[in-house]
C-alpha atoms as a PDB file:
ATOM      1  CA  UNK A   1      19.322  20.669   5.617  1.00  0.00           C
ATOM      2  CA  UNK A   2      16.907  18.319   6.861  1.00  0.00           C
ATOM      3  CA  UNK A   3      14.715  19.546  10.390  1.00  0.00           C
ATOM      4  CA  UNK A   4      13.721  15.765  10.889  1.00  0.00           C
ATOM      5  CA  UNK A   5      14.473  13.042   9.208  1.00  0.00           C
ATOM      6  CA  UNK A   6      11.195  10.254   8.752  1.00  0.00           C
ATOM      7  CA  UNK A   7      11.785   6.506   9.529  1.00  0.00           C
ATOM      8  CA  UNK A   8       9.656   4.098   7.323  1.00  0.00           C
ATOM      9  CA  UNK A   9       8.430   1.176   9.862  1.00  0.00           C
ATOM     10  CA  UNK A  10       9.654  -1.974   7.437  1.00  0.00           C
ATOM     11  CA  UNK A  11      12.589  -4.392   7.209  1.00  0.00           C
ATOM     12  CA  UNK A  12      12.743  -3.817   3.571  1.00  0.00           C
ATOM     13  CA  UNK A  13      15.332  -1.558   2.739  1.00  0.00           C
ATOM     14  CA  UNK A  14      13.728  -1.509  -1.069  1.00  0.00           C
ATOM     15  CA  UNK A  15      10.446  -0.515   0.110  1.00  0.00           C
ATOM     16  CA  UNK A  16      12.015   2.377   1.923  1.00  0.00           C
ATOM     17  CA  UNK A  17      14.142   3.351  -0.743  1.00  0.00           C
ATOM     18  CA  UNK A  18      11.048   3.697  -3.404  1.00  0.00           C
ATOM     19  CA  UNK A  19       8.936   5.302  -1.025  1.00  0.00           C
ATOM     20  CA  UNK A  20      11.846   7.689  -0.513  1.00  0.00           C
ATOM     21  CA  UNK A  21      11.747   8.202  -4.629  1.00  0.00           C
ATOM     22  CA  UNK A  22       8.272   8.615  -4.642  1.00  0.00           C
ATOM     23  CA  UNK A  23       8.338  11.262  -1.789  1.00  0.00           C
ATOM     24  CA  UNK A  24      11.641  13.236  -3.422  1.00  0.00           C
ATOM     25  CA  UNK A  25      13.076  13.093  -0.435  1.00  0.00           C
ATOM     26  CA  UNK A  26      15.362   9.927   1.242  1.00  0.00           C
ATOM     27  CA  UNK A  27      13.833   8.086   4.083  1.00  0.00           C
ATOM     28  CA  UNK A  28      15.148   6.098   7.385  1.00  0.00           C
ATOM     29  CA  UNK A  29      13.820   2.510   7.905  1.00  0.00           C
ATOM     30  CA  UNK A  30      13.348   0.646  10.975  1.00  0.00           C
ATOM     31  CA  UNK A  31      11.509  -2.790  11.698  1.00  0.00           C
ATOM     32  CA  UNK A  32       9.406  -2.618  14.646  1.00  0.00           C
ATOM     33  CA  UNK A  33       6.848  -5.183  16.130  1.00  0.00           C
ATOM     34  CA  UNK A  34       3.282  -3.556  15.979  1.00  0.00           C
ATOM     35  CA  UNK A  35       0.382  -4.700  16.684  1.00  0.00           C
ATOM     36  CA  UNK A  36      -2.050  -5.043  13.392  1.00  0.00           C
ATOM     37  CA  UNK A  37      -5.659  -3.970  14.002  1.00  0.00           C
ATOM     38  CA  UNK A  38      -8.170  -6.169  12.184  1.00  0.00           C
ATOM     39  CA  UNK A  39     -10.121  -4.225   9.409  1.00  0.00           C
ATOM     40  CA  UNK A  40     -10.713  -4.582   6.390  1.00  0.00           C
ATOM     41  CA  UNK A  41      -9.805  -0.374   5.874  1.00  0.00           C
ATOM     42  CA  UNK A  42      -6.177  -0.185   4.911  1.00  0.00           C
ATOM     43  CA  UNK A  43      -6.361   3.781   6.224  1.00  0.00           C
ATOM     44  CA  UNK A  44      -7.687   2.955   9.725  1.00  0.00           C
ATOM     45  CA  UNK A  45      -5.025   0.068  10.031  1.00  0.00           C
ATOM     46  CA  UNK A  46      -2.350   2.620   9.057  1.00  0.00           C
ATOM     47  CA  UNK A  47      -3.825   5.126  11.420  1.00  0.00           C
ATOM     48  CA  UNK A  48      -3.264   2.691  13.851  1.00  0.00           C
ATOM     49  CA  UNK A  49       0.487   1.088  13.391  1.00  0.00           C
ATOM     50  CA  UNK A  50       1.119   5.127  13.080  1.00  0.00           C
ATOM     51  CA  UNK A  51       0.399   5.233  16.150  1.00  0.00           C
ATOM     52  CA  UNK A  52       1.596   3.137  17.577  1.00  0.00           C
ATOM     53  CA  UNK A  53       5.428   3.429  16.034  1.00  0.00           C
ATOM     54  CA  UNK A  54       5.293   6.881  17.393  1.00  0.00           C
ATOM     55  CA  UNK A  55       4.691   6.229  20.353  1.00  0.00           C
ATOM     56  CA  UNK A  56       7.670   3.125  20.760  1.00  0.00           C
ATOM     57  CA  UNK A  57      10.162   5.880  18.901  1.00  0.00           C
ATOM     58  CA  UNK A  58       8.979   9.334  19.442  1.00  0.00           C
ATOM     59  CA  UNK A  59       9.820  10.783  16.369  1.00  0.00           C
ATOM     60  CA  UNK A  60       8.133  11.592  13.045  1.00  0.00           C
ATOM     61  CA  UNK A  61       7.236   7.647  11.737  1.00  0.00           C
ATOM     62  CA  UNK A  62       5.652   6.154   8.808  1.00  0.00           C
ATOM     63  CA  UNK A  63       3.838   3.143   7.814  1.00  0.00           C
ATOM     64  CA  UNK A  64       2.759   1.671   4.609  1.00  0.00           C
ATOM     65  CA  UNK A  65      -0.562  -0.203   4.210  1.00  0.00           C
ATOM     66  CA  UNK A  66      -2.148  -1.847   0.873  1.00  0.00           C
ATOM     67  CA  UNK A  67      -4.785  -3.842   0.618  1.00  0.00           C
ATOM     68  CA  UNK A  68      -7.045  -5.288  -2.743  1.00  0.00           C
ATOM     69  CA  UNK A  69     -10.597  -4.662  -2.328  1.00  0.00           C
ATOM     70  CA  UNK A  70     -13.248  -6.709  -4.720  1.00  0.00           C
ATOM     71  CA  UNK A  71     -16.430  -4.833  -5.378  1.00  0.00           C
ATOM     72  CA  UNK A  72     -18.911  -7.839  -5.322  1.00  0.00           C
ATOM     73  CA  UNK A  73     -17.391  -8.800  -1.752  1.00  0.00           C
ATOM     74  CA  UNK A  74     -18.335  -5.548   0.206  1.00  0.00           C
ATOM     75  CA  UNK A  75     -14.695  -4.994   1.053  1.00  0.00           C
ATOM     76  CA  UNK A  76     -13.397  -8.090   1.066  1.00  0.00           C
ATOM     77  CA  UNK A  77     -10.132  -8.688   1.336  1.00  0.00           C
ATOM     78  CA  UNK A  78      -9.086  -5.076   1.742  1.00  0.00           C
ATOM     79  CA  UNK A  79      -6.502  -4.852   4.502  1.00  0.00           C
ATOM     80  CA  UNK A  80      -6.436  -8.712   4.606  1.00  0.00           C
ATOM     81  CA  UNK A  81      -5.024  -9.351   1.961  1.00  0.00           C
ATOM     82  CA  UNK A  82      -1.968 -11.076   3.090  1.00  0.00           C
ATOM     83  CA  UNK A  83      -4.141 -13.353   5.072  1.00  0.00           C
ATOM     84  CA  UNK A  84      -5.988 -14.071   1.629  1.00  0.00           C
ATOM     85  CA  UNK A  85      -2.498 -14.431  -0.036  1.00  0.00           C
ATOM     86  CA  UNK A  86      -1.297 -16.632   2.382  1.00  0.00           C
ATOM     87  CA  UNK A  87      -3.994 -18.985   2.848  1.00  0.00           C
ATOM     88  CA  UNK A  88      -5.455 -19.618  -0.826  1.00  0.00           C
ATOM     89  CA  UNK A  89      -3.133 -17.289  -3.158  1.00  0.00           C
ATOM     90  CA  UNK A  90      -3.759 -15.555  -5.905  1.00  0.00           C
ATOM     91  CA  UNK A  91      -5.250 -18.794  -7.929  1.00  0.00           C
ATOM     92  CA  UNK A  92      -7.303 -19.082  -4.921  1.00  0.00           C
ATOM     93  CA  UNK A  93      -8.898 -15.817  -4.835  1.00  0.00           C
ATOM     94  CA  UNK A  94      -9.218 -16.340  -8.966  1.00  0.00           C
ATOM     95  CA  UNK A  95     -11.202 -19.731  -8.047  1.00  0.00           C
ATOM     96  CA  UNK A  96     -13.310 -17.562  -6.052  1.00  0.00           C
ATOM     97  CA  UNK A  97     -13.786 -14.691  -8.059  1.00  0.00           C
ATOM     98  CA  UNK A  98     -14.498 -16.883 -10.988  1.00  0.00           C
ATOM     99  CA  UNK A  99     -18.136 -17.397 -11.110  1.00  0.00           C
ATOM    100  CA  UNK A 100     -18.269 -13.154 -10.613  1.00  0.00           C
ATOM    101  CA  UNK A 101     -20.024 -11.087 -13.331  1.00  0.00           C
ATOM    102  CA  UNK A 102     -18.657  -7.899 -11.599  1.00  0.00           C
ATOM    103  CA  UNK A 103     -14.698  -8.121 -11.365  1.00  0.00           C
ATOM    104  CA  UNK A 104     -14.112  -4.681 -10.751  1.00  0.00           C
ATOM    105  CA  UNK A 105     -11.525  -4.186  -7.915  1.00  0.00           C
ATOM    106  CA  UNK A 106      -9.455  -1.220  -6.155  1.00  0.00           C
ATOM    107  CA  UNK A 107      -6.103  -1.664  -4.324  1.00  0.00           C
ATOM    108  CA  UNK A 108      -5.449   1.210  -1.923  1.00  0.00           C
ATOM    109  CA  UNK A 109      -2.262   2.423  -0.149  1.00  0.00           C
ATOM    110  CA  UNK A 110      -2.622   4.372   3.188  1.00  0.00           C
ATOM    111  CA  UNK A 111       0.368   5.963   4.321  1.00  0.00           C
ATOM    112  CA  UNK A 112      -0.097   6.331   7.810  1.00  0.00           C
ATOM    113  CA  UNK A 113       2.057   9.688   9.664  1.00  0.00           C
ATOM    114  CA  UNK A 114       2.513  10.519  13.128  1.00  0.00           C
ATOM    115  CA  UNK A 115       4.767  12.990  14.890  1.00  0.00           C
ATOM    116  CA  UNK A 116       3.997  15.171  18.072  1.00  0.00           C
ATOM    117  CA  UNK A 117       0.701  15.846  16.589  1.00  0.00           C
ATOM    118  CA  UNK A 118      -0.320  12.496  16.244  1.00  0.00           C
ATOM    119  CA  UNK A 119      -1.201  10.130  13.465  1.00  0.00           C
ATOM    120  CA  UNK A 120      -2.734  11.508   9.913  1.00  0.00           C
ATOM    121  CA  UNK A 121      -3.299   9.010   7.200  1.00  0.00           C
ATOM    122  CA  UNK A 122      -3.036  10.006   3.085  1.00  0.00           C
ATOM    123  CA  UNK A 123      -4.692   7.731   0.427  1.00  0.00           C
ATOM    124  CA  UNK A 124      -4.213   6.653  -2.784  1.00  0.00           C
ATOM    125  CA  UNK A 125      -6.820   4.355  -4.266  1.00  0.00           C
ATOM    126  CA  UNK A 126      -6.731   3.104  -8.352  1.00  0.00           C
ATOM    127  CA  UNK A 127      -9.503   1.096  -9.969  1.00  0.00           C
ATOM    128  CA  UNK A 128      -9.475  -1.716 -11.758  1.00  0.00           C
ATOM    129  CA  UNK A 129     -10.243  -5.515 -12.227  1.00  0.00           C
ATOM    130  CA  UNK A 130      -9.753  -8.889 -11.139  1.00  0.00           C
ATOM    131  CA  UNK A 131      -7.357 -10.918 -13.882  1.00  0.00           C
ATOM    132  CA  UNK A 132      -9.038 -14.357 -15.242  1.00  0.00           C
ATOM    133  CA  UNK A 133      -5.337 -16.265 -14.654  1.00  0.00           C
ATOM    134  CA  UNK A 134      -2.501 -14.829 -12.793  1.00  0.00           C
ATOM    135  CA  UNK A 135      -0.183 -12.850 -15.605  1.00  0.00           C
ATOM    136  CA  UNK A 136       3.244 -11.513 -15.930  1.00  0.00           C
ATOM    137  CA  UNK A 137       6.392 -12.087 -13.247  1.00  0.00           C
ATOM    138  CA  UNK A 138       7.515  -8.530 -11.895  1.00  0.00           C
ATOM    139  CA  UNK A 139       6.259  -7.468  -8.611  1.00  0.00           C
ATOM    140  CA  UNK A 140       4.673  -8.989  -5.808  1.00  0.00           C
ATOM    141  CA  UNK A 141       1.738  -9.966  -3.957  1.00  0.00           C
ATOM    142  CA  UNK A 142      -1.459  -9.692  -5.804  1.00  0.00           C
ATOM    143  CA  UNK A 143       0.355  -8.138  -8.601  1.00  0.00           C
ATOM    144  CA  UNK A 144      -0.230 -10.789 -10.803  1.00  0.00           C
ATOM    145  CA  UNK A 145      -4.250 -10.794 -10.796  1.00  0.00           C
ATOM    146  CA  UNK A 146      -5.468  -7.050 -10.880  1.00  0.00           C
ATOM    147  CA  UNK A 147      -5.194  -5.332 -14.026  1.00  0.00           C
ATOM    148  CA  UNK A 148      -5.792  -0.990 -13.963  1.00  0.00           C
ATOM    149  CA  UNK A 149      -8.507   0.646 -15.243  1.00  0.00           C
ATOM    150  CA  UNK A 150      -7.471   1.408 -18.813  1.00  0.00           C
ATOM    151  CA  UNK A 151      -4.400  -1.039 -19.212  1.00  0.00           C
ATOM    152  CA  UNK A 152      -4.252  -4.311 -20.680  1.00  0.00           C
ATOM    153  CA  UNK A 153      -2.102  -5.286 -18.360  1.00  0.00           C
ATOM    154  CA  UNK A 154      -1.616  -6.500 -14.934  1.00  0.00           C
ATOM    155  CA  UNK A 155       0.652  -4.854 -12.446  1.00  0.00           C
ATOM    156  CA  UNK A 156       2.878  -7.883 -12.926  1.00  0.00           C
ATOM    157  CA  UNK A 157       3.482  -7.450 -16.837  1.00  0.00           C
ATOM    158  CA  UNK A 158       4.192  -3.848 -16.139  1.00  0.00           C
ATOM    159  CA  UNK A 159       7.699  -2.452 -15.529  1.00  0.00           C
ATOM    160  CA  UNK A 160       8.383  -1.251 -11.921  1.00  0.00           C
ATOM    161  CA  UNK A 161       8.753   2.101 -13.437  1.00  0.00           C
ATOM    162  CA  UNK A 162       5.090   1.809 -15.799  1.00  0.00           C
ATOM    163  CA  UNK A 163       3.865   0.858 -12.636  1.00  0.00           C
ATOM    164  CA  UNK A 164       5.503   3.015  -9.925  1.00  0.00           C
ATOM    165  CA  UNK A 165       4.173   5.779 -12.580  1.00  0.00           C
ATOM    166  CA  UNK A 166      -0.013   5.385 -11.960  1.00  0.00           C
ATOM    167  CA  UNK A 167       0.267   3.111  -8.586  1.00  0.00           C
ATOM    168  CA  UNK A 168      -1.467   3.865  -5.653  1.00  0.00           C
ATOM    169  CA  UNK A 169       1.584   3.884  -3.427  1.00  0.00           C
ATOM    170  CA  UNK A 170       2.598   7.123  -6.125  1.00  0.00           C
ATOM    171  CA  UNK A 171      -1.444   8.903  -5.157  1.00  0.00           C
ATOM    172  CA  UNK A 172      -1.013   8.388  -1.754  1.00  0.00           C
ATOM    173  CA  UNK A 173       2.719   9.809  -1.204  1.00  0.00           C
ATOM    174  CA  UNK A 174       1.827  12.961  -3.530  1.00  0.00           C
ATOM    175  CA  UNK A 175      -0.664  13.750  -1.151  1.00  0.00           C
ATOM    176  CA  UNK A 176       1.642  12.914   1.977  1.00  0.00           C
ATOM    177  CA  UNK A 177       4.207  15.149   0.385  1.00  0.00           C
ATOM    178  CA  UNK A 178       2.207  18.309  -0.307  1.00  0.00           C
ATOM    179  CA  UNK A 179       1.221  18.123   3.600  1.00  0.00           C
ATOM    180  CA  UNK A 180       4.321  17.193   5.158  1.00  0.00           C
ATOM    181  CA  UNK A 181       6.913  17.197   2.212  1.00  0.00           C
ATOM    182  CA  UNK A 182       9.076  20.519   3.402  1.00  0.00           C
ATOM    183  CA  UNK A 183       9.421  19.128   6.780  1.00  0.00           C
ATOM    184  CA  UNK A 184      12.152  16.238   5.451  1.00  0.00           C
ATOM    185  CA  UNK A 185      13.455  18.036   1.899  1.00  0.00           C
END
């Protein structure tokens, strides 16, 4: 029997329901409006939101941040990158990238906690590289342009299972999970 049960801040039932998989352990979901702190480090942005959806519900929360970070740009996008998506796209940030000799890139989830103890934030980060043309149709966001180290592949050519199986979202919940895992199971 479950002591607390953990609400996922999103209005994306999905999202919830693989982050629930991921965890082993089913998850609540409630859309909130938060207030996004400008950084480009997806773990201090989660921190944040963490936060503050604790302190608008007062009970154990969660919050999902991802962001794509290109090693020539010093950090760039990082947590922007829905800004970046949104204003140029992925061809856009390909235009950009293109005259790069270095396209190695990480995408990082931060899975931002908070309870009575306040907020803790567990990362998963996987290398990679910047795509030379958007491939494949599954998934979302920058899915289409960053390939893992050691696959041919984009995320985007990858089943959601192949992917779920190495993703960042997956290195960041196993470590959520070892600290808070018994708490919710």
């Amino acid at each position: 029997m479950m002591a607390d049960k953990l609400t996922l801040i999103t209005g994306n039932a999905g999202k919830a329901r693989e982050l629930g998989d991921l965890l082993g352990f089913p998850l609540a979901h409630e859309k909130l409006r938060l207030t996004e702190k400008q950084a480009l480090d997806v773990a201090e942005v989660a921190q944040d939101k963490a936060a503050q959806a604790y302190d608008q519900l007062q009970r154990p929360v969660l919050v999902d941040d991802t962001g794509l970070t290109v090693l020539a740009w010093n950090g760039l996008p990082g947590a922007l990158i829905a800004w970046f998506l949104d204003a140029v796209g992925n061809d856009g940030i390909l235009s950009m990238a293109a005259s790069l000799g270095d396209r190695r890139a990480s995408v990082t989830t931060a899975l931002g906690y908070a309870d009575e103890n306040g907020p803790q934030v567990f990362t998963g980060t996987l290398w990679g590289a910047l795509a030379d043309q958007q491939r494949g149709s599954n998934g979302f966001g920058y899915d289409t342009i960053f390939i893992p180290e050691g696959n041919p592949k984009t995320f985007a050519e990858l089943s959601a299972e192949q992917k779920n199986g190495i993703s960042m979202r997956k290195l960041a919940a196993e470590k959520l999970r070892q600290q808070i895992g018994e708490r919710f199971v």
